[in-house]
Protein backbone atom coordinates (compact mmCIF):
# COMPACT_ATOMS: atom_id res chain seq x y z
CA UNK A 1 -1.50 25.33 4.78
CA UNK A 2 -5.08 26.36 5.01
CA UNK A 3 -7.60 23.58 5.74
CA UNK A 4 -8.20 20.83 2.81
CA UNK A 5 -9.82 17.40 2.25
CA UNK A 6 -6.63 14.93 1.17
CA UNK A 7 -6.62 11.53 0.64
CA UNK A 8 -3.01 10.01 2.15
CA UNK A 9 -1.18 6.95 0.61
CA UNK A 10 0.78 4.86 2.56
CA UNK A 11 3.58 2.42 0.99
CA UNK A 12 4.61 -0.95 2.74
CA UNK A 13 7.58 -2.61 1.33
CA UNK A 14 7.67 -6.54 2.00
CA UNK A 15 10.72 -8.28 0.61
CA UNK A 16 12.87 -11.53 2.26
CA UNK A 17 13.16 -9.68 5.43
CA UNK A 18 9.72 -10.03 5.99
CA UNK A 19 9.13 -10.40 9.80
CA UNK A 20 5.00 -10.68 10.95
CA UNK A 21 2.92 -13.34 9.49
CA UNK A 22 1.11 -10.84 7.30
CA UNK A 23 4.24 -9.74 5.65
CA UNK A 24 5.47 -13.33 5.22
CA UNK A 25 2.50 -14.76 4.11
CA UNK A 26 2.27 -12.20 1.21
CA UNK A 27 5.86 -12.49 0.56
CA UNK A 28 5.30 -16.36 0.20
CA UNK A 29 2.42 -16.48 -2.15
CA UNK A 30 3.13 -13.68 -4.37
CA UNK A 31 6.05 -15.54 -5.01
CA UNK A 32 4.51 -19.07 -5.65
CA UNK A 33 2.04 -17.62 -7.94
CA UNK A 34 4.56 -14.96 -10.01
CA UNK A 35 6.58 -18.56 -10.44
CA UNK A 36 2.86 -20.27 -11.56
CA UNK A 37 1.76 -17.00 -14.11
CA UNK A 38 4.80 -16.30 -15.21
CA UNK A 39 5.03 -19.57 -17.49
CA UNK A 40 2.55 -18.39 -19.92
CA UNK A 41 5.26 -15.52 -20.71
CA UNK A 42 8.05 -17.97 -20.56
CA UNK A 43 7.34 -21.69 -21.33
CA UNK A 44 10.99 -21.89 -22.30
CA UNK A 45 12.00 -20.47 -19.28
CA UNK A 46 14.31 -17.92 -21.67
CA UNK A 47 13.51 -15.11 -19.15
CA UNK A 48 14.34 -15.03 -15.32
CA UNK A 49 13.12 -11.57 -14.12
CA UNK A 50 9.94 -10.07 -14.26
CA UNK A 51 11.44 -7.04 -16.46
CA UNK A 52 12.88 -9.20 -19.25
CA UNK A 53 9.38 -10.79 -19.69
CA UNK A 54 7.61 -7.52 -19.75
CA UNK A 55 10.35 -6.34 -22.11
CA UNK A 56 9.72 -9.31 -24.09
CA UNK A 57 6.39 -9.56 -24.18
CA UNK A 58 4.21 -6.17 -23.16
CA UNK A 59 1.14 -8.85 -22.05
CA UNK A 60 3.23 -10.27 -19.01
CA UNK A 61 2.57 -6.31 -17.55
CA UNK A 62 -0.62 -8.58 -16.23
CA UNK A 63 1.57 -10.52 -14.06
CA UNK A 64 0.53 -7.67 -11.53
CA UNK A 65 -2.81 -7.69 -11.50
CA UNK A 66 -2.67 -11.45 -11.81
CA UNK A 67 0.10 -12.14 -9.07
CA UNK A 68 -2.05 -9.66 -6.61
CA UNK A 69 -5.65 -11.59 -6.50
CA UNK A 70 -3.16 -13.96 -4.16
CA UNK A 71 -3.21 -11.89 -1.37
CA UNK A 72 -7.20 -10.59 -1.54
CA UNK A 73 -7.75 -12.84 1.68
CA UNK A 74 -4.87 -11.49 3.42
CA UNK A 75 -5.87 -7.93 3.15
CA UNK A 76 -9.32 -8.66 3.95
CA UNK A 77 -8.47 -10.04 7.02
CA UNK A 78 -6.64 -6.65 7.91
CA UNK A 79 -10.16 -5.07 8.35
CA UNK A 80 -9.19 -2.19 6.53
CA UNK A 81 -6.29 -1.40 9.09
CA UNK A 82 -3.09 0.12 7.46
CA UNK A 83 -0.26 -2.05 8.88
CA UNK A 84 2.25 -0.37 10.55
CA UNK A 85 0.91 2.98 10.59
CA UNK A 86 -0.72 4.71 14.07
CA UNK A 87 -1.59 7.56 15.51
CA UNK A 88 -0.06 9.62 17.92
CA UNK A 89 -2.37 7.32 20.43
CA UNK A 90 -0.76 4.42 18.73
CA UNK A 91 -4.32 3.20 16.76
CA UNK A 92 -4.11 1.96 13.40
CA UNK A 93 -4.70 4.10 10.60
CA UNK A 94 -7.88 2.75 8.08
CA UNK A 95 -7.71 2.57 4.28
CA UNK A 96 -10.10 2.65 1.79
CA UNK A 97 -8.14 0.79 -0.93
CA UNK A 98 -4.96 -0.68 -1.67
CA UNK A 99 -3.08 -1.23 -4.52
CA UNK A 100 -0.70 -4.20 -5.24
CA UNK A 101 3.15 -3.49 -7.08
CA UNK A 102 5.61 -6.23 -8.12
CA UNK A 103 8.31 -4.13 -8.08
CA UNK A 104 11.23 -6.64 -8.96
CA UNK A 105 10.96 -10.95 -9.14
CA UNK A 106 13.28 -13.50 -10.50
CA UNK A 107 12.04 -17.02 -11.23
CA UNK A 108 15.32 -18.22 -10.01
CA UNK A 109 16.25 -16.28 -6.99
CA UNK A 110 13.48 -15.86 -4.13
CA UNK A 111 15.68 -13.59 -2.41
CA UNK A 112 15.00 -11.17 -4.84
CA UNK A 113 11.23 -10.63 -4.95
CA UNK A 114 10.25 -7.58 -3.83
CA UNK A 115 6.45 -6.36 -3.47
CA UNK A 116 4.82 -2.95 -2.70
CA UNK A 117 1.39 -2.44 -1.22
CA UNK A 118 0.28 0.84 -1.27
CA UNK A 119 -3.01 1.33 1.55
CA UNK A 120 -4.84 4.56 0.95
CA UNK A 121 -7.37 6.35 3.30
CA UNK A 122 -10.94 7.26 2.47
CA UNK A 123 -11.57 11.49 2.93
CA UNK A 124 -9.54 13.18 5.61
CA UNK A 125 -9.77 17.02 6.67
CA UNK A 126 -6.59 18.20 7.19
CA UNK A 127 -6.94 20.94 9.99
CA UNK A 128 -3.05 21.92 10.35
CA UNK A 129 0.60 20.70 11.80
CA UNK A 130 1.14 20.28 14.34
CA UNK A 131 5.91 20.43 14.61
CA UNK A 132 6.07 17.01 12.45
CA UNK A 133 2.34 15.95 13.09
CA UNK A 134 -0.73 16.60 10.90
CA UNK A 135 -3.72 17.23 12.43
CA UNK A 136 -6.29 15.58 10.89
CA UNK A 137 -10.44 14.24 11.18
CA UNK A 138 -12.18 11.75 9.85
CA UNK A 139 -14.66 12.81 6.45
CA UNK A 140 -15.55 15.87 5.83
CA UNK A 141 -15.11 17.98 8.47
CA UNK A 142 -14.66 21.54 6.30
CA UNK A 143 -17.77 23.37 7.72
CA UNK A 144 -17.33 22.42 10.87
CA UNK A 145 -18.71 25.96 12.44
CA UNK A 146 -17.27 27.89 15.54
CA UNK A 147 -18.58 26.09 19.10
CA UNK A 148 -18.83 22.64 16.83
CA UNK A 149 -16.38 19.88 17.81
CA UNK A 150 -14.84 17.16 15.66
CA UNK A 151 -12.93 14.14 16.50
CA UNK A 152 -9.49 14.32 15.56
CA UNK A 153 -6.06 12.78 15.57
CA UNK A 154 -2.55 12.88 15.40
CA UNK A 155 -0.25 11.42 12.47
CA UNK A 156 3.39 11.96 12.03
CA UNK A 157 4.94 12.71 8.77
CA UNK A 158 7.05 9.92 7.74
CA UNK A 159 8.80 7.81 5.23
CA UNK A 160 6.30 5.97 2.94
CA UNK A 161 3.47 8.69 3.61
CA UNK A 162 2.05 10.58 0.63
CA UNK A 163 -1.04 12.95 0.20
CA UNK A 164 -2.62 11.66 -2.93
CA UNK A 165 -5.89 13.72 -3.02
CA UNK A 166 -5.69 17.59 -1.86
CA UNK A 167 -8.79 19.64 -2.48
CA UNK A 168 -8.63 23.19 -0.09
């Protein structure tokens, strides 16, 4: 692959089994407030997963973008540091954005809420692998010229990575 600007997504799964604070704290109040929005789709409590209200009423689809303003302190407070992902030098990875996905709940089983956050980096230049690494810098870092250096790093391909933005 020659050398590109890419964007990479990276996908953190938090259900039950939650083990850091982070990951419990979001597990917690995402579930406290799906239980609080989701009575406006379901004052008669008729539905018990988050799929039966959507399939009953197309509006509760909100429920995500309502259920993730819980957590806005919580990912603030991660300084724009992509949990669980490193280097090869073992430092955190930075995002740009995130984005929030309920991807199952049930009013009446805990157990069973299950949350996605998806943390995606600002401009990267990919500069080549490296076995199962990519090599990678920091912005724009295409015209770089012969004699030039740029900072770079390490990152191994893995589950949960994805290159959402590839521009050679």
């Amino acid at each position: 692959m020659e050398k590109a600007l890419i964007k990479i997504a990276f996908r953190q799964v938090i259900d039950q089994s939650a083990q850091g604070s982070f990951e419990k704290d979001v597990f917690e109040d995402t579930y406290n407030e799906f239980l609080m929005q989701a009575q406006a789709y379901n004052p008669e409590g008729a539905f018990s997963t988050l799929h039966e209200m959507i399939a009953n009423n197309p509006k509760a689809n909100s429920l995500q973008y309502k259920v993730g303003f819980s957590i806005g302190l919580y990912v603030r407070a991660l300084q724009n540091k992509t949990p669980g992902l490193y280097d090869s030098m073992g430092r955190e990875i930075t995002f740009g954005e995130y984005n929030f996905e309920m991807l199952y709940s049930d009013i009446s089983n805990k157990s069973a809420h299950r949350i996605s956050l998806t943390y995606t980096t600002e401009i990267l230049t990919f500069l080549g692998n490296i076995g199962e690494y990519m090599l990678l810098a920091n912005g724009n870092r295409l015209n770089v010229t012969s004699g030039e250096s740029a900072e770079t790093f390490l990152l191994k391909i893995q589950d949960g990575l994805g290159i959402t933005y590839f521009v050679e």
